[in-house]
Protein backbone atom coordinates (compact mmCIF):
# COMPACT_ATOMS: atom_id res chain seq x y z
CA UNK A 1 89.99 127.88 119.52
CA UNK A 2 92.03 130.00 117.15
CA UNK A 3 91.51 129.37 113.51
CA UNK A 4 94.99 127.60 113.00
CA UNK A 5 94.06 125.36 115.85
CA UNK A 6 90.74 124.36 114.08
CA UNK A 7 92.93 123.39 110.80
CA UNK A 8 95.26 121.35 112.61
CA UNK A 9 92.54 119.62 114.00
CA UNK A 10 90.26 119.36 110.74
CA UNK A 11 89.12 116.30 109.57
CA UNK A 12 90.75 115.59 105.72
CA UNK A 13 88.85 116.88 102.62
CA UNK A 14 88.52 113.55 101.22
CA UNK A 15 89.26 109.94 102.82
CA UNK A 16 87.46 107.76 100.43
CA UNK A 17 87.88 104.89 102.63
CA UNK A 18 85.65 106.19 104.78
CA UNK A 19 83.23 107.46 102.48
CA UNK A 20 83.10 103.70 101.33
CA UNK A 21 82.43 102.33 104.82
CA UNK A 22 79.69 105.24 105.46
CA UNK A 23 77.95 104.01 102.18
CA UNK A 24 77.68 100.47 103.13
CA UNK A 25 77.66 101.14 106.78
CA UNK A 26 75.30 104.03 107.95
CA UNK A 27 76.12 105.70 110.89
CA UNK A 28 73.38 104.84 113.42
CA UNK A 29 71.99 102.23 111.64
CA UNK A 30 71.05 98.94 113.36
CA UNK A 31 71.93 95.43 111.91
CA UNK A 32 70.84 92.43 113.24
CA UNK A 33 73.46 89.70 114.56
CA UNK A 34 72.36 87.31 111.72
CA UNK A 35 73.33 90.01 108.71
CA UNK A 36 76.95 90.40 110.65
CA UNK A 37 80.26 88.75 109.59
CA UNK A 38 82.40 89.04 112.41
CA UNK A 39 86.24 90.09 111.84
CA UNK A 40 88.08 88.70 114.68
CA UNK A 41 91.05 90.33 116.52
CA UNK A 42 92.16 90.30 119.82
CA UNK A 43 91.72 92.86 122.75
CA UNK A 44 95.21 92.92 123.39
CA UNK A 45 97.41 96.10 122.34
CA UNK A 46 99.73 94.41 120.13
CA UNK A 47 96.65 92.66 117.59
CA UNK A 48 95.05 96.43 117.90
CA UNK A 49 98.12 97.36 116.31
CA UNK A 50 99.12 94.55 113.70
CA UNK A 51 96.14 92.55 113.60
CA UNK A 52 93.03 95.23 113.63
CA UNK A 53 94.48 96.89 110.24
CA UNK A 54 94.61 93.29 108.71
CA UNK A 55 91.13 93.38 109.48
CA UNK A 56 90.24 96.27 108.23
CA UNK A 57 91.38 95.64 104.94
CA UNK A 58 89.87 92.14 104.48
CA UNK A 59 87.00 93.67 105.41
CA UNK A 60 86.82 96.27 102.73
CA UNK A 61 88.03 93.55 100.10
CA UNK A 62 84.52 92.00 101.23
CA UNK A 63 83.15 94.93 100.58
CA UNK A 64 84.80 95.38 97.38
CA UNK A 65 83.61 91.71 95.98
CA UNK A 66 79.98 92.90 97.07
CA UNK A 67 80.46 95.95 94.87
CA UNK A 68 81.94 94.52 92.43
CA UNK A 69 79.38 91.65 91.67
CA UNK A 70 76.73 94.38 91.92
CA UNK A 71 75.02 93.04 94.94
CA UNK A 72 72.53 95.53 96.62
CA UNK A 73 74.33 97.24 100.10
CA UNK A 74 72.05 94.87 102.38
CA UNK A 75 72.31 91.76 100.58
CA UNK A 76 75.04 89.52 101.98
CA UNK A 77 76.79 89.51 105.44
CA UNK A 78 77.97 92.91 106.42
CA UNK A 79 82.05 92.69 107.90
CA UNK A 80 82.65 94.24 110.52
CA UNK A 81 85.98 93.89 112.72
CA UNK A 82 85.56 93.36 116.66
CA UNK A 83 87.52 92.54 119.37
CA UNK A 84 87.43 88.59 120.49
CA UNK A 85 86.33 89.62 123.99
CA UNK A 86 83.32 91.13 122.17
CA UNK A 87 83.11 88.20 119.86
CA UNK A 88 83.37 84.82 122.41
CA UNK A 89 81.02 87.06 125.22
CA UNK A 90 78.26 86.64 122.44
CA UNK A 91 76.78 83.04 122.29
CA UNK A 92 74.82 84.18 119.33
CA UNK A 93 77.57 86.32 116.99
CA UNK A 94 79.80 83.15 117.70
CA UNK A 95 76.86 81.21 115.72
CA UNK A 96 78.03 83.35 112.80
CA UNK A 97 80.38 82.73 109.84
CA UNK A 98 83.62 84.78 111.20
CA UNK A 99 87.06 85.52 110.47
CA UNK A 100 89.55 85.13 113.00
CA UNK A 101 92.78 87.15 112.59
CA UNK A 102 96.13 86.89 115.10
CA UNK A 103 97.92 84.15 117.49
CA UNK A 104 96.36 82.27 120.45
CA UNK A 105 98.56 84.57 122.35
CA UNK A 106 96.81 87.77 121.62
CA UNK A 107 93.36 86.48 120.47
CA UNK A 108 91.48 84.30 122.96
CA UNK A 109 89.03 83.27 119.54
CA UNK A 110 92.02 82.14 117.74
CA UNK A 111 92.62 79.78 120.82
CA UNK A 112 89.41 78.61 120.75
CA UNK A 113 88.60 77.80 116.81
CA UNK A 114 92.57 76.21 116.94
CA UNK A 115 91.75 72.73 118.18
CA UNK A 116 88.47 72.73 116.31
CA UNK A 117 88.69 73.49 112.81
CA UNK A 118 91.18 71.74 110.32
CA UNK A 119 94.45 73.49 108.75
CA UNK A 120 94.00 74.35 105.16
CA UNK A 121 97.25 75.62 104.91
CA UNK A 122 100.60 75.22 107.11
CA UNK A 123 104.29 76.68 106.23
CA UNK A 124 106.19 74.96 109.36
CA UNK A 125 107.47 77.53 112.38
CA UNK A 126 105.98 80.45 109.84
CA UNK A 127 102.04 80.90 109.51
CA UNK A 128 99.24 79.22 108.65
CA UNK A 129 95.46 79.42 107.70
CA UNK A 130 92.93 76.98 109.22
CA UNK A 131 88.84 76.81 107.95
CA UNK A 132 85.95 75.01 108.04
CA UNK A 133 83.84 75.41 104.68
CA UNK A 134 81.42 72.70 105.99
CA UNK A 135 80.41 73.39 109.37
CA UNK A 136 77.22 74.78 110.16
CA UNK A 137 78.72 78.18 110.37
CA UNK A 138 82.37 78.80 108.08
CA UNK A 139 85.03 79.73 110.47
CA UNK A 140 87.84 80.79 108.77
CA UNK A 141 91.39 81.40 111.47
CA UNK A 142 94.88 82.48 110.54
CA UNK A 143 97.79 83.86 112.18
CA UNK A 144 101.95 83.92 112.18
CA UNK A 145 104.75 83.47 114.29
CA UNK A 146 105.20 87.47 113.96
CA UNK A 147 102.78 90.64 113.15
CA UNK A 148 104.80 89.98 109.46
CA UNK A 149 104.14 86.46 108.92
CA UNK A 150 100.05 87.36 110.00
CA UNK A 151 100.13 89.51 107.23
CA UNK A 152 101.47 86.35 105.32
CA UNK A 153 98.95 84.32 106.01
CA UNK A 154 96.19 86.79 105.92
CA UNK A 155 97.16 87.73 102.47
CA UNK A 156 97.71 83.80 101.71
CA UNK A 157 94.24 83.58 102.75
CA UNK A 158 92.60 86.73 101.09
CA UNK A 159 94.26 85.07 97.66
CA UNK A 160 93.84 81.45 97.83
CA UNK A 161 91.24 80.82 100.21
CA UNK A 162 88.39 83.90 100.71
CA UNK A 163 86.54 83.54 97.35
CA UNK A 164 85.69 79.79 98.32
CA UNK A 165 84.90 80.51 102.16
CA UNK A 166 82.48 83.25 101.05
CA UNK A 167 81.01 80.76 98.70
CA UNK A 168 80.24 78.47 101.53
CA UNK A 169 79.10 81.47 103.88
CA UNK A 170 76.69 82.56 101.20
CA UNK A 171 75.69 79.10 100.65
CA UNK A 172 74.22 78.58 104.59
């Protein structure tokens, strides 16, 4: 490989986003399923897309809240973001608080948490965020009519509703 192929190909100087994730997320490094908060997002191509991204960043606002209250890198649940085929194929992750992101339609966990856990919030024929802050593991679901409204209600969520859930997750 020629040396302008090797710079098109480099990885960038800096992504501090990553740096981040290495710090509090070793490569290599084995976690039990007990110190895992699962992020939950469907297989399907369109919540790789839309809803994986969503994800990420709620996951890194976890992160953030962990930093920010000066808690030690292995205290707390770590997030991490997996697929729902991952996710409902584990009897024991699915004993774990989790965080279900996307429509029934595209997430198979999203069907499954809809009939169980209550609404917390509703705008009609738009989005909506349901949780459970008193079950014996906090579920936390949320999705739109559209990859926009998703966004919606995942950002309705992040303000409004993830300091309290992480309360109750830390609280178990």
């Amino acid at each position: 490989m020629s040396d302008s192929e090797d710079q098109a190909f480099a990885m960038p100087k800096e992504d501090p986003i990553f740096a981040h994730a290495r710090v509090e997320c070793p490569a290599g490094t084995e976690y039990p399923l007990e110190d895992l908060l699962p992020i939950v997002v469907g297989a399907h191509l369109r919540a790789e897309l839309s809803d994986r991204p969503i994800g990420d960043r709620i996951a890194r606002h976890i992160r953030s809240i962990r930093r920010n209250n000066d808690l030690p890198v292995d205290e707390g649940l770590l997030p991490v973001v997996v697929s729902d085929i991952w996710y409902l194929n584990d009897s024991d992750l699915m004993l774990q608080p989790a965080i279900v992101i996307g429509e029934p339609g595209v997430n198979a966990a999203t069907a499954h948490w809809a009939a169980r856990i209550p609404k917390a919030f509703s705008f009609e024929n738009s989005h909506q965020v349901l949780m459970d802050l008193e079950g014996p593991f906090p579920v936390a679901c949320m999705w739109g009519v559209d990859h926009a409204r998703t966004e919606v209600a995942a950002d309705h969520f992040e303000r409004r509703y993830l300091g309290p859930w992480l309360e109750s997750v830390a609280a178990i």
